[in-house]
Protein backbone atom coordinates (compact mmCIF):
# COMPACT_ATOMS: atom_id res chain seq x y z
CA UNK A 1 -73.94 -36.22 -31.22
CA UNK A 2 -71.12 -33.32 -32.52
CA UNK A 3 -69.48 -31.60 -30.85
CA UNK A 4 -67.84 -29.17 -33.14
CA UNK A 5 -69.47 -27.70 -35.88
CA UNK A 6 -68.12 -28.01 -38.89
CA UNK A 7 -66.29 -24.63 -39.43
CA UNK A 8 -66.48 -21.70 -42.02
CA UNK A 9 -61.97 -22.78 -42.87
CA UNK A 10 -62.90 -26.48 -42.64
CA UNK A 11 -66.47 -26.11 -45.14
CA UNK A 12 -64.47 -23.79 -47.66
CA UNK A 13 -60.69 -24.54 -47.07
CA UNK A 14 -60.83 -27.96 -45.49
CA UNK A 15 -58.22 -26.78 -42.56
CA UNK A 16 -58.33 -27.59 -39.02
CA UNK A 17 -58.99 -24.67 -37.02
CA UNK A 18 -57.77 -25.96 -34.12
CA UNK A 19 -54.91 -27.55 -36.32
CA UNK A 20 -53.96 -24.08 -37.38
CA UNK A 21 -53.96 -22.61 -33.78
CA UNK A 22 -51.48 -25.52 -33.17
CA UNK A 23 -49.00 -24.83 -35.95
CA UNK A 24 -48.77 -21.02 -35.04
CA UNK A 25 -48.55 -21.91 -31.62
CA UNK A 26 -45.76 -23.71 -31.95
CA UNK A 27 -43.88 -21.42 -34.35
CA UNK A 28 -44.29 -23.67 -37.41
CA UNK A 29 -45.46 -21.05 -39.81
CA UNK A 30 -43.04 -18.50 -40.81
CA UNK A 31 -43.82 -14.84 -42.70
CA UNK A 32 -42.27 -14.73 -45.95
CA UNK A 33 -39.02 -12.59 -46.10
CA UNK A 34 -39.47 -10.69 -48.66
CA UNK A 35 -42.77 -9.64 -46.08
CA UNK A 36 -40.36 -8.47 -43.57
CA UNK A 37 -40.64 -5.43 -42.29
CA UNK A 38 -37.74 -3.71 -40.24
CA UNK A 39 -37.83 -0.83 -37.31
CA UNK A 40 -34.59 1.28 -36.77
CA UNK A 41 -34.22 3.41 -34.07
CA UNK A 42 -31.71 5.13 -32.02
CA UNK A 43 -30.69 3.15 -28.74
CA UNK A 44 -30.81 6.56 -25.60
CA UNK A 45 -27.55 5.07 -24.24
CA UNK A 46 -25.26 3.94 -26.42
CA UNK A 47 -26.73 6.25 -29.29
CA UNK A 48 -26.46 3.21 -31.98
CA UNK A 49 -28.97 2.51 -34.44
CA UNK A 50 -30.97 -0.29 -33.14
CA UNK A 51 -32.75 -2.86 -35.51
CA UNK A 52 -35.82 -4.51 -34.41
CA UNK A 53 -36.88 -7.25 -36.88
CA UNK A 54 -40.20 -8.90 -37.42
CA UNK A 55 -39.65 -11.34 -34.83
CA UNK A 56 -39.33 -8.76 -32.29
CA UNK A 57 -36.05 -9.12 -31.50
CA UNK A 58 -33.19 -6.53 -31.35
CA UNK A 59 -30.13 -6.31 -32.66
CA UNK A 60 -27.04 -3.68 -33.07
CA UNK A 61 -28.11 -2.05 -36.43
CA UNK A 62 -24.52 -2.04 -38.66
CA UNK A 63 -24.90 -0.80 -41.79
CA UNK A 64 -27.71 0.05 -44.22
CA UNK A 65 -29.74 -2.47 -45.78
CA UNK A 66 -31.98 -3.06 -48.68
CA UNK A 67 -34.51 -5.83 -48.28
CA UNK A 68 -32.11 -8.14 -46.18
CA UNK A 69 -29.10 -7.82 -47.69
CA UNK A 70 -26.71 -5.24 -45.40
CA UNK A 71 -24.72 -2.79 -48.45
CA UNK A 72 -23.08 -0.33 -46.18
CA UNK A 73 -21.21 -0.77 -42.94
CA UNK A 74 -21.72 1.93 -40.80
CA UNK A 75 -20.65 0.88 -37.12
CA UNK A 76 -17.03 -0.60 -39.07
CA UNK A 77 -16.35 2.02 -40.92
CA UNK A 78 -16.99 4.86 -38.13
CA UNK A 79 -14.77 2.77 -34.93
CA UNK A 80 -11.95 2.61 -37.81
CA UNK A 81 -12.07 6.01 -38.57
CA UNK A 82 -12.21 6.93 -35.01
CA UNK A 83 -9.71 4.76 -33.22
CA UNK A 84 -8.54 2.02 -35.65
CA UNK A 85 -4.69 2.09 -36.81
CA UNK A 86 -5.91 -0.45 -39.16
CA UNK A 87 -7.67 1.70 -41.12
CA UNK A 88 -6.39 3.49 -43.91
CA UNK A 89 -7.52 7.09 -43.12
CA UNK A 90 -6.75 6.72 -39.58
CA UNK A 91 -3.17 6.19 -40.38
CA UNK A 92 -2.53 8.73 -43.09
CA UNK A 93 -3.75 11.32 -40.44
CA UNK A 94 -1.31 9.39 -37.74
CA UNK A 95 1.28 10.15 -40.15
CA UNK A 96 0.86 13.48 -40.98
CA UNK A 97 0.16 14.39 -37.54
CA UNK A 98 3.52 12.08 -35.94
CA UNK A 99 5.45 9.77 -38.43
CA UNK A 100 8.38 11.57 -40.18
CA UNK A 101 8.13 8.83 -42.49
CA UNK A 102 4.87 10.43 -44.36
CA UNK A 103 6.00 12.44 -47.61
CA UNK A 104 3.21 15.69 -46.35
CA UNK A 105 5.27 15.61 -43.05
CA UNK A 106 8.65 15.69 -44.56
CA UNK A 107 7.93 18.13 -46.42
CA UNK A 108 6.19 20.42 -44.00
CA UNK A 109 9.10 20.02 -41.62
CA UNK A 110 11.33 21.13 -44.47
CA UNK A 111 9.23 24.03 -45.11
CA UNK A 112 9.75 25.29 -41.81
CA UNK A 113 13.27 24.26 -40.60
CA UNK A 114 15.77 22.44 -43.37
CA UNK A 115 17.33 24.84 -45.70
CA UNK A 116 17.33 21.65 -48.15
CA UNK A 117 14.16 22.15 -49.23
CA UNK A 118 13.46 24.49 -51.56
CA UNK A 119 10.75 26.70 -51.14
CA UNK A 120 12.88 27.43 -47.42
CA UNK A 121 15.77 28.20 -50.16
CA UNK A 122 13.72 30.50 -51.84
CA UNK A 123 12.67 32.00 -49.05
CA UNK A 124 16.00 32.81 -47.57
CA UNK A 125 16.97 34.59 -51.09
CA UNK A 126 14.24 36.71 -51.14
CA UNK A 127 15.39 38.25 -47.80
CA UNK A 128 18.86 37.71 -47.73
CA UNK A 129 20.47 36.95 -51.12
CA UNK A 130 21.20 39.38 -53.83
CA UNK A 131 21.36 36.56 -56.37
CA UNK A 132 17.41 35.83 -56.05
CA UNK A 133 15.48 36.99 -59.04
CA UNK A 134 12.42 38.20 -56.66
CA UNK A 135 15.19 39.85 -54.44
CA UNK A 136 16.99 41.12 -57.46
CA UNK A 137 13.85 42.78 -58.72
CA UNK A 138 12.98 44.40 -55.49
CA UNK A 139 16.16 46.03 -55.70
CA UNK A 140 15.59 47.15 -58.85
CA UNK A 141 12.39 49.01 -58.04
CA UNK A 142 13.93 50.39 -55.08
CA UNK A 143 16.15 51.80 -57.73
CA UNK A 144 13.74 53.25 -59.55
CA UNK A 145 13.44 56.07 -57.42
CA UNK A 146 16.63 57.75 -58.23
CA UNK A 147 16.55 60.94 -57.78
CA UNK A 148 16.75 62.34 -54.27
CA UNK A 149 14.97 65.58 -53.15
CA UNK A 150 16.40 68.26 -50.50
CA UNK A 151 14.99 70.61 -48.13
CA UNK A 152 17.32 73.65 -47.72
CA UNK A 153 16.45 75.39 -44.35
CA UNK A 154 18.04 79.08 -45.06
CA UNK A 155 16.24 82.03 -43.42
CA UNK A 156 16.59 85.16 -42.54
CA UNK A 157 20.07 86.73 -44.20
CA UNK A 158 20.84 83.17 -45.85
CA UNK A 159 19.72 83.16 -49.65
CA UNK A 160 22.16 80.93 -51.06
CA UNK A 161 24.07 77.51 -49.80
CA UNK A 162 26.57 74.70 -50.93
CA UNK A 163 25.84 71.25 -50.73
CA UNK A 164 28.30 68.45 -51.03
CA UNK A 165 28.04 64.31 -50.77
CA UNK A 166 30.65 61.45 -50.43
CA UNK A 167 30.43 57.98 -49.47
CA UNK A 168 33.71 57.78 -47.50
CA UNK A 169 32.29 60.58 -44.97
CA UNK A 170 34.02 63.41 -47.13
CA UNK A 171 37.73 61.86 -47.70
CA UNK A 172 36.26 62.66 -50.77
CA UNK A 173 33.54 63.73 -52.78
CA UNK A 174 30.71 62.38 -55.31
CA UNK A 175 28.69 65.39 -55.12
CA UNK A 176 29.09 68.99 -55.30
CA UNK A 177 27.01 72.07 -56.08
CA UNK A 178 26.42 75.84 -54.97
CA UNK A 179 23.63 77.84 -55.32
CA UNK A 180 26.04 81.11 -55.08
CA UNK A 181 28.36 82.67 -57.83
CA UNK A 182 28.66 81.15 -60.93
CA UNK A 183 28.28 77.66 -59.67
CA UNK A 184 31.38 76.75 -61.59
CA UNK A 185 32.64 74.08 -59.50
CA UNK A 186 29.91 71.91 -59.51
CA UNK A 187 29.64 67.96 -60.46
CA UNK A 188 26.03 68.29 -61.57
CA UNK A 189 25.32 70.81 -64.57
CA UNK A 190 21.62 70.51 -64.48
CA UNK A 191 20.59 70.39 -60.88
CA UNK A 192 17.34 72.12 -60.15
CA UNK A 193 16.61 74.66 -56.88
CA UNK A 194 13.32 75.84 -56.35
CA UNK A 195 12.56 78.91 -54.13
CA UNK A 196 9.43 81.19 -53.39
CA UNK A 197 10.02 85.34 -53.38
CA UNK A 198 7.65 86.99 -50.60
CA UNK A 199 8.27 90.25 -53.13
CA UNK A 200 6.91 88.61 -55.93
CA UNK A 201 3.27 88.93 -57.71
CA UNK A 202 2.20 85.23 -56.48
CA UNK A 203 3.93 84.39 -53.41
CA UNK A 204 2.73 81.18 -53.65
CA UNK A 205 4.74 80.31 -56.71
CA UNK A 206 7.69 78.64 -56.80
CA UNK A 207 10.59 79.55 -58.68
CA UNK A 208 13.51 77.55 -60.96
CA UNK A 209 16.64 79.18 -60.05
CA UNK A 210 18.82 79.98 -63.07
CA UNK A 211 22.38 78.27 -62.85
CA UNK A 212 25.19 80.32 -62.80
CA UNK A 213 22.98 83.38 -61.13
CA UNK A 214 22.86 83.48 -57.23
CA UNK A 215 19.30 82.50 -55.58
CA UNK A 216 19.48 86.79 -54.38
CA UNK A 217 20.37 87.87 -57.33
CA UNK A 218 17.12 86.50 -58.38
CA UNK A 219 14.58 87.95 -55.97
CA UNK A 220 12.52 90.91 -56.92
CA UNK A 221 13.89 92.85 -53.58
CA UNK A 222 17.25 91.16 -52.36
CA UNK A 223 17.31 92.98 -49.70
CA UNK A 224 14.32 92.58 -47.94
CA UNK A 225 13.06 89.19 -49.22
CA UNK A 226 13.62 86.59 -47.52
CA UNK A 227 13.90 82.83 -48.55
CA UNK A 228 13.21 80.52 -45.63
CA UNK A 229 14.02 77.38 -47.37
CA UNK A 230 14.97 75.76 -51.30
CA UNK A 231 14.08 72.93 -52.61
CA UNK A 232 17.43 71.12 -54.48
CA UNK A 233 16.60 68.64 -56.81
CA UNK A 234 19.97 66.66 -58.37
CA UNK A 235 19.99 65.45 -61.80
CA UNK A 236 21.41 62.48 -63.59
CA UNK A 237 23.85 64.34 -65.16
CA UNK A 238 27.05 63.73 -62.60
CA UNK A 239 30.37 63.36 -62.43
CA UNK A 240 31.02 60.83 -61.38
CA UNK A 241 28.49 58.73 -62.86
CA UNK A 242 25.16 58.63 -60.43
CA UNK A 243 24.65 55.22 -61.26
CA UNK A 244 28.08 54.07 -59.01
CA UNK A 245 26.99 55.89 -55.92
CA UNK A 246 23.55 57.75 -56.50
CA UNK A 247 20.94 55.05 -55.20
CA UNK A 248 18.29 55.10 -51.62
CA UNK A 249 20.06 51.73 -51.15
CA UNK A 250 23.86 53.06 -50.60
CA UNK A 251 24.33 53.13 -46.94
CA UNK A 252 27.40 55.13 -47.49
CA UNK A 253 26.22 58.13 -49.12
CA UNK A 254 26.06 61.13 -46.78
CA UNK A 255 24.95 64.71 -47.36
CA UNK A 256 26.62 68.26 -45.38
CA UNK A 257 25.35 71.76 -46.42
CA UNK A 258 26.16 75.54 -45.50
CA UNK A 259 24.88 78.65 -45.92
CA UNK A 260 25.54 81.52 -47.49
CA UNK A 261 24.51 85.11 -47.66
CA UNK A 262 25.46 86.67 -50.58
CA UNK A 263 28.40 87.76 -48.75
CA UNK A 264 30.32 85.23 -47.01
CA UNK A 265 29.35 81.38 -45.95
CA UNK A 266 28.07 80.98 -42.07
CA UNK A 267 31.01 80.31 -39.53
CA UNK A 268 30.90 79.04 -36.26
CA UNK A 269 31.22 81.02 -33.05
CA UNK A 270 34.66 82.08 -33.31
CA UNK A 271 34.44 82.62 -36.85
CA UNK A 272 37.49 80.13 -37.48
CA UNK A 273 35.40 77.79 -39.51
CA UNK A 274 32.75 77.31 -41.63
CA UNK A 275 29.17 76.12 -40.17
CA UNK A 276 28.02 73.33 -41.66
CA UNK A 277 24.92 70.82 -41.08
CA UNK A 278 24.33 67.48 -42.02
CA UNK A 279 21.10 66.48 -44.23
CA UNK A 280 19.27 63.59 -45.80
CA UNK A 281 17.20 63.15 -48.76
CA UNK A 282 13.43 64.05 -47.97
CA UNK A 283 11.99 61.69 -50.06
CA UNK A 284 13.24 59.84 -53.55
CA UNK A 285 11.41 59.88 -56.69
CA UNK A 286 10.94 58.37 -60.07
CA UNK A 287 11.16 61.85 -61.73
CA UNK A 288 12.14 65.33 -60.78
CA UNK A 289 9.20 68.16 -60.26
CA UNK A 290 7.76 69.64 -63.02
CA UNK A 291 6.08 73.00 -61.45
């Protein structure tokens, strides 16, 4: 009598069943690799990738793989970045961040506090030293706006004025013109003074004073206009030369005016001198008005 049947493996295949149950059992038959199939996922503690091969078992997941072969590290690679001096990264940032000895440093700390380097160099010229080219150039367009414009305050009685400059505080003078008599002793033979006439057709307008004529002289009734204030424009045509002394950047040159009224200059109290007032450009410009 049998006791086993003679199997649908055994008829076709001619295996063992019970054979085969003992091989797997026991671990004897192994899936192909290139039948291997990985699981990655992300570990809730450590936050690693976690591997989990066919087998079941888990291990630290370290790089990225294709089939079995690992091409990439990825857990190396980050801890070296992070907190390895070893790696090369890691210590080019140490040294820019610490070691004096890295070229980026050296040069940064130069930047910023040794006057051998020599964009610092530069920079000192450009604020401090005339011989800079950027410096020089400033100066130069600082220059450009050479001709300095006056506000005369006159008012009531006062028509006319003289106005004088120096840049030793008047041991002597560099400028000198008068808007009264024949202007004869001036230094500038084209200066320009504007003034409005509240007697005039357009009292709006302003007017070019005529050299050698006094601003009164000029007004449609001297007697009752009045000319609050003139506008004194200098010209380039000086004696001396404007270019020595002429310039928004001379710290020396200083401007006095006084008044006059057709019949005398204004004096102080006691009438024992002459009232004058000291005065500074309004503004400089490129080019005088052109009304």
């Amino acid at each position: 009598m049998r006791i086993f049947k003679k199997s649908w493996l055994s008829k076709n295949w001619g295996i063992n069943p019970i054979l085969l149950m003992i091989i797997l059992c026991c671990g004897l038959y192994s899936t192909p690799s290139n039948a291997q199939s990985d699981i990655v996922s992300v570990d809730p503690i450590t936050h690693k990738l976690n591997r989990t091969n066919f087998s079941g078992s888990v291990a630290i997941f370290q790089g990225l793989y294709i089939g079995n072969n690992r091409v990439l590290t990825i857990e190396d690679s980050t801890t070296n970045l992070v907190n390895q001096a070893t790696n090369t990264l890691w210590k080019s940032t140490t040294n820019l961040v610490t070691q004096s000895t890295n070229t980026l440093w050296k040069s940064t700390t130069n930047l910023v506090t040794q006057s051998t380097n020599t964009l610092w160099i530069n920079t000192t010229n450009l604020n401090t030293q005339s011989t800079n080219n950027l410096w020089k150039s400033t100066t130069d367009l600082l220059d450009s706006y050479s001709y300095p414009v006056f506000t005369i305050d006159l008012g009531g009685n006062w028509t006319d004025f003289e106005l004088k400059g120096s840049t030793n505080n008047f041991t002597n003078l560099c400028y000198y013109v008068m808007s009264h008599s024949t202007n004869e002793w001036t230094t500038d033979t084209n200066v320009w003074f504007f003034f409005t006439d509240d007697y005039s057709e357009d009292v709006r307008q302003w007017h070019k004073a005529t050299l050698g004529d006094t601003i009164r002289s000029q007004l449609v009734d001297p007697i009752n206009s009045e000319v609050e204030r003139v506008i004194l424009e200098p010209s380039h045509e000086c004696n001396p030369e404007w270019q020595t002394w002429m310039s928004k950047t001379n710290d020396k040159l200083i401007w006095s005016y006084v008044r006059y009224d057709g019949i005398g200059f204004e004096m102080n109290k006691t009438g024992s001198k002459q009232h004058w007032n000291p005065i500074i450009p309004t503004e400089w410009r490129r080019a005088r008005t052109q009304p």
